[in-house]
N, C-alpha and C. Protein backbone atom coordinates (compact mmCIF):
# COMPACT_ATOMS: atom_id res chain seq x y z
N UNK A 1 -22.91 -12.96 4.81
CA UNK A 1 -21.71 -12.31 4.32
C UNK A 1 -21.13 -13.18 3.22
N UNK A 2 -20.85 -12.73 1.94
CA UNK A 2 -20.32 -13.20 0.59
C UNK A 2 -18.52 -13.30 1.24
N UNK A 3 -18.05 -14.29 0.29
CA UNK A 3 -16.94 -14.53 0.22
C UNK A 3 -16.13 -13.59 0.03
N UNK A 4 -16.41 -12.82 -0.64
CA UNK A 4 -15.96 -11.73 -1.33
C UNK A 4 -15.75 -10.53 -0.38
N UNK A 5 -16.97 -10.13 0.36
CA UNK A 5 -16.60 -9.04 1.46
C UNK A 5 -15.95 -10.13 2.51
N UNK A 6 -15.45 -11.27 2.93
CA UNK A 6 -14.30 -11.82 4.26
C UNK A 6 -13.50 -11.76 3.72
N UNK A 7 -13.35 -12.09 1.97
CA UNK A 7 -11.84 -11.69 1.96
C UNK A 7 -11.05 -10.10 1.82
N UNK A 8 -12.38 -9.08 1.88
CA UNK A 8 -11.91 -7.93 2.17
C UNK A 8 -11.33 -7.15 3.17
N UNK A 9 -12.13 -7.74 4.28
CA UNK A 9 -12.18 -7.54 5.71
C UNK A 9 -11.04 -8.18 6.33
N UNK A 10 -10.41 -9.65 5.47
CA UNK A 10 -9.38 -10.07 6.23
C UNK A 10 -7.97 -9.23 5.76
N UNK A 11 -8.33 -8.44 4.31
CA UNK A 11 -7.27 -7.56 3.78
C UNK A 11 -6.92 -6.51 4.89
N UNK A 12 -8.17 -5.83 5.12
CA UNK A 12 -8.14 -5.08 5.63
C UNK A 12 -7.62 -5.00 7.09
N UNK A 13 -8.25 -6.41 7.52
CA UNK A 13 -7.25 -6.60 8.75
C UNK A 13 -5.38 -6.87 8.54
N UNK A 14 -5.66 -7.24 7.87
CA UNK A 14 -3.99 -7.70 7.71
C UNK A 14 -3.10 -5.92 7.36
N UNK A 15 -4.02 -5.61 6.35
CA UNK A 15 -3.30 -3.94 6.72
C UNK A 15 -3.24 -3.25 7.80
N UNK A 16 -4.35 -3.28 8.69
CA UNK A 16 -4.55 -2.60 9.66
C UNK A 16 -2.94 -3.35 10.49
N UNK A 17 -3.03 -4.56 10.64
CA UNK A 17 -1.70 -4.98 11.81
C UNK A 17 -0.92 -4.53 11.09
N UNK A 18 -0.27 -4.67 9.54
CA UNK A 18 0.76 -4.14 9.06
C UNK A 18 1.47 -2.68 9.54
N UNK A 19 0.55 -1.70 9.63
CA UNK A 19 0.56 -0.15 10.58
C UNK A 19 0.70 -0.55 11.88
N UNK A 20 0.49 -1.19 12.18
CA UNK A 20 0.15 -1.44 13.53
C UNK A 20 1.85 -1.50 14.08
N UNK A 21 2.46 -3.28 13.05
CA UNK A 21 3.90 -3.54 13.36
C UNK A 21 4.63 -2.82 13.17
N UNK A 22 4.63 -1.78 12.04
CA UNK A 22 5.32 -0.65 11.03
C UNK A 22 5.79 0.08 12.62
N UNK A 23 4.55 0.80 12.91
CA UNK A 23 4.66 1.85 13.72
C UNK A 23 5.54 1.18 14.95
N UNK A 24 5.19 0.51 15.55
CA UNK A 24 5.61 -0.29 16.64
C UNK A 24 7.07 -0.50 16.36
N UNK A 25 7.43 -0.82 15.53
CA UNK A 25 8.90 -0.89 15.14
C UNK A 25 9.57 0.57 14.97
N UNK A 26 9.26 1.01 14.46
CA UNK A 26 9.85 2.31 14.22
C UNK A 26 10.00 3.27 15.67
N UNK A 27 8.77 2.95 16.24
CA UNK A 27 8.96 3.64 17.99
C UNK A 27 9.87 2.87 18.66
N UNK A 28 10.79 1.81 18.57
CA UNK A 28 11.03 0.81 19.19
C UNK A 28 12.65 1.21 18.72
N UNK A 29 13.15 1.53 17.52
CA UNK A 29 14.40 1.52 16.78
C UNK A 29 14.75 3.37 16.98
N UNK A 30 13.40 4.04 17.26
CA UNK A 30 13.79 5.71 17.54
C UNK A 30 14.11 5.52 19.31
N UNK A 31 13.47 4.70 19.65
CA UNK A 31 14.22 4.33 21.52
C UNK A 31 15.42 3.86 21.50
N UNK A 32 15.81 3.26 21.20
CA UNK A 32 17.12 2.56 21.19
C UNK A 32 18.51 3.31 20.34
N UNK A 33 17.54 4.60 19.37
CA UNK A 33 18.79 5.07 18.93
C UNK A 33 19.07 6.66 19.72
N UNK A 34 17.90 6.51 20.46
CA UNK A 34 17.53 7.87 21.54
C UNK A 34 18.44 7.87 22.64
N UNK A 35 18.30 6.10 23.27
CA UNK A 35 19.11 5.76 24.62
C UNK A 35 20.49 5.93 24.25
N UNK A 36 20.91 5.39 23.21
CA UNK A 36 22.40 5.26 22.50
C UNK A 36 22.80 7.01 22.54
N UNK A 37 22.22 7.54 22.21
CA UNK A 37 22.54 8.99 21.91
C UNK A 37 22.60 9.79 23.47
N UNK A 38 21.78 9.32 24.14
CA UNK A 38 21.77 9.66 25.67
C UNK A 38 22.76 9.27 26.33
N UNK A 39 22.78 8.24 26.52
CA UNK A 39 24.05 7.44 27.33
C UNK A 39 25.60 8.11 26.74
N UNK A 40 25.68 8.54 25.66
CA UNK A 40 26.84 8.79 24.85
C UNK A 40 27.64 7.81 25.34
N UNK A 41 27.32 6.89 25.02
CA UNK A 41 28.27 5.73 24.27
C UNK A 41 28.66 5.76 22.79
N UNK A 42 28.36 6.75 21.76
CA UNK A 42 28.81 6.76 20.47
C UNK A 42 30.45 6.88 20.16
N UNK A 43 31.19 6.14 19.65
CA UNK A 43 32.54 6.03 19.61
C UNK A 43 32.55 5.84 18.15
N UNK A 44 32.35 5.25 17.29
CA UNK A 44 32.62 4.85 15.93
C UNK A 44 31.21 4.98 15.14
N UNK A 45 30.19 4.94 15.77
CA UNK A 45 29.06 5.46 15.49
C UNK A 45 28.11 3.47 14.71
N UNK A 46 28.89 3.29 14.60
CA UNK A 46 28.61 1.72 14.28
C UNK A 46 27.25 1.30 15.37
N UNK A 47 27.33 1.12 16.76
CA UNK A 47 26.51 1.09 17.36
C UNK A 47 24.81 1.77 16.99
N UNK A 48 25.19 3.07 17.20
CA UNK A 48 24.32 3.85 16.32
C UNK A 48 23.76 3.23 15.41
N UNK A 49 24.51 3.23 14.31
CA UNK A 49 24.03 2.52 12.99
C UNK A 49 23.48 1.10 13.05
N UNK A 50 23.41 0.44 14.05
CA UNK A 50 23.35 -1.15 14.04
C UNK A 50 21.63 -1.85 14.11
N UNK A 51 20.98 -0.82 15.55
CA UNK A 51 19.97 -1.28 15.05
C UNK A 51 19.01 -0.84 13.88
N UNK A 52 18.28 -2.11 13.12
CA UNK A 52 17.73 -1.90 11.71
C UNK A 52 16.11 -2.39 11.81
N UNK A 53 15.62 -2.29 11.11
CA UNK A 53 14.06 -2.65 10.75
C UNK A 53 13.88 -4.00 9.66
N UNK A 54 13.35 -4.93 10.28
CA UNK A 54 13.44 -6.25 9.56
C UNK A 54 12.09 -6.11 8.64
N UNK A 55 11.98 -6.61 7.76
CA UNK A 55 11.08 -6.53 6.86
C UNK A 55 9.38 -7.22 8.06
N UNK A 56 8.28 -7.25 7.69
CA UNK A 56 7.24 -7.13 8.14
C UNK A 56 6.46 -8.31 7.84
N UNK A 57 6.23 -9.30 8.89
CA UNK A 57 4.99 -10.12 8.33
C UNK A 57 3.86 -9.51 9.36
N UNK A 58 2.88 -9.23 8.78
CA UNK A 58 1.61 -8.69 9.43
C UNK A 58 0.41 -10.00 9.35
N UNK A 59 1.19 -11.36 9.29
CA UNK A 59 0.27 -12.10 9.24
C UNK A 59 0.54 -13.44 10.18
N UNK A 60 1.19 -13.04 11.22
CA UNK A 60 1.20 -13.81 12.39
C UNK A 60 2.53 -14.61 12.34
N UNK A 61 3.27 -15.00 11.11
CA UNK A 61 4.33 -15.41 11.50
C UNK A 61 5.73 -14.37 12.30
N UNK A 62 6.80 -15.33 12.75
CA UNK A 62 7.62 -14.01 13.71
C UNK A 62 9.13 -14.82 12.51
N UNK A 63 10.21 -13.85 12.93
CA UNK A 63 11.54 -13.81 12.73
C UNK A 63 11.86 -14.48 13.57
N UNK A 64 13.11 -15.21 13.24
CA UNK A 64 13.95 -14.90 14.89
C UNK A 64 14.88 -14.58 15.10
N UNK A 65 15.49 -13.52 15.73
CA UNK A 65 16.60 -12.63 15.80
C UNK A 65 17.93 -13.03 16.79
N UNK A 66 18.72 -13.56 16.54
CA UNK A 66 19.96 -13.17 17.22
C UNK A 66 20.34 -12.40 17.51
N UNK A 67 21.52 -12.37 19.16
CA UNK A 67 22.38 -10.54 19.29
C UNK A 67 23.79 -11.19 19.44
N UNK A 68 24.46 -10.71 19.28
CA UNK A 68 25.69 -10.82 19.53
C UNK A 68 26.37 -9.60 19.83
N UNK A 69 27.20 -9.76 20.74
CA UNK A 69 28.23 -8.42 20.84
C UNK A 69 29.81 -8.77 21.16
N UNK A 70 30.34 -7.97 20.70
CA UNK A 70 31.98 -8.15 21.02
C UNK A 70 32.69 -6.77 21.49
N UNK A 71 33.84 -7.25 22.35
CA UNK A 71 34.33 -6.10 22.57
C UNK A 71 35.97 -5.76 22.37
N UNK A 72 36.29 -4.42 21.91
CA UNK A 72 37.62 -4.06 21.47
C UNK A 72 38.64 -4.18 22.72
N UNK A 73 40.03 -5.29 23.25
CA UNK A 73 40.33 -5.69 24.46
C UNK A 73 42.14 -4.63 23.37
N UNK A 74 42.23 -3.81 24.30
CA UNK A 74 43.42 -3.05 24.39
C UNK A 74 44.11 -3.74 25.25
N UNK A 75 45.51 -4.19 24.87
CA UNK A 75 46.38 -5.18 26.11
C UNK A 75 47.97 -4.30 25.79
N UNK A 76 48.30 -3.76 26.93
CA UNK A 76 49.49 -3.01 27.59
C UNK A 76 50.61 -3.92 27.13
């Protein structure tokens, strides 16, 4: 095998995971905006809107994501 067809094959792999994460994410952000919509917890719709799709490395490195949440305290 030439240099030339591994570095095709590793393209090709690296696209192939790219679809792979794409999809995986996108099924992952339509659940979470499915449950949100189920539960009807929507109040300001912010929630809703919050989770997002981080850009894509399809080549083994990761993000790392923080959560934070806060809540609106009404006092009598």
């Amino acid at each position: 095998m030439s240099a030339a067809n591994s570095n095709i094959t590793e393209q090709q792999a690296l696209e192939q995971r790219q679809k792979w994460v794409n999809g995986f994410n996108d099924t992952m952000l339509k659940i979470w905006q499915e449950q949100i919509t189920l539960l009807g917890v929507i109040d300001t719709g912010a929630l809703l809107a919050s989770p997002k799709a981080l850009p894509v490395r399809a080549d083994g490195r990761f993000f790392e994501v923080g959560f934070s949440q806060a809540f609106l305290e009404i006092c009598d």
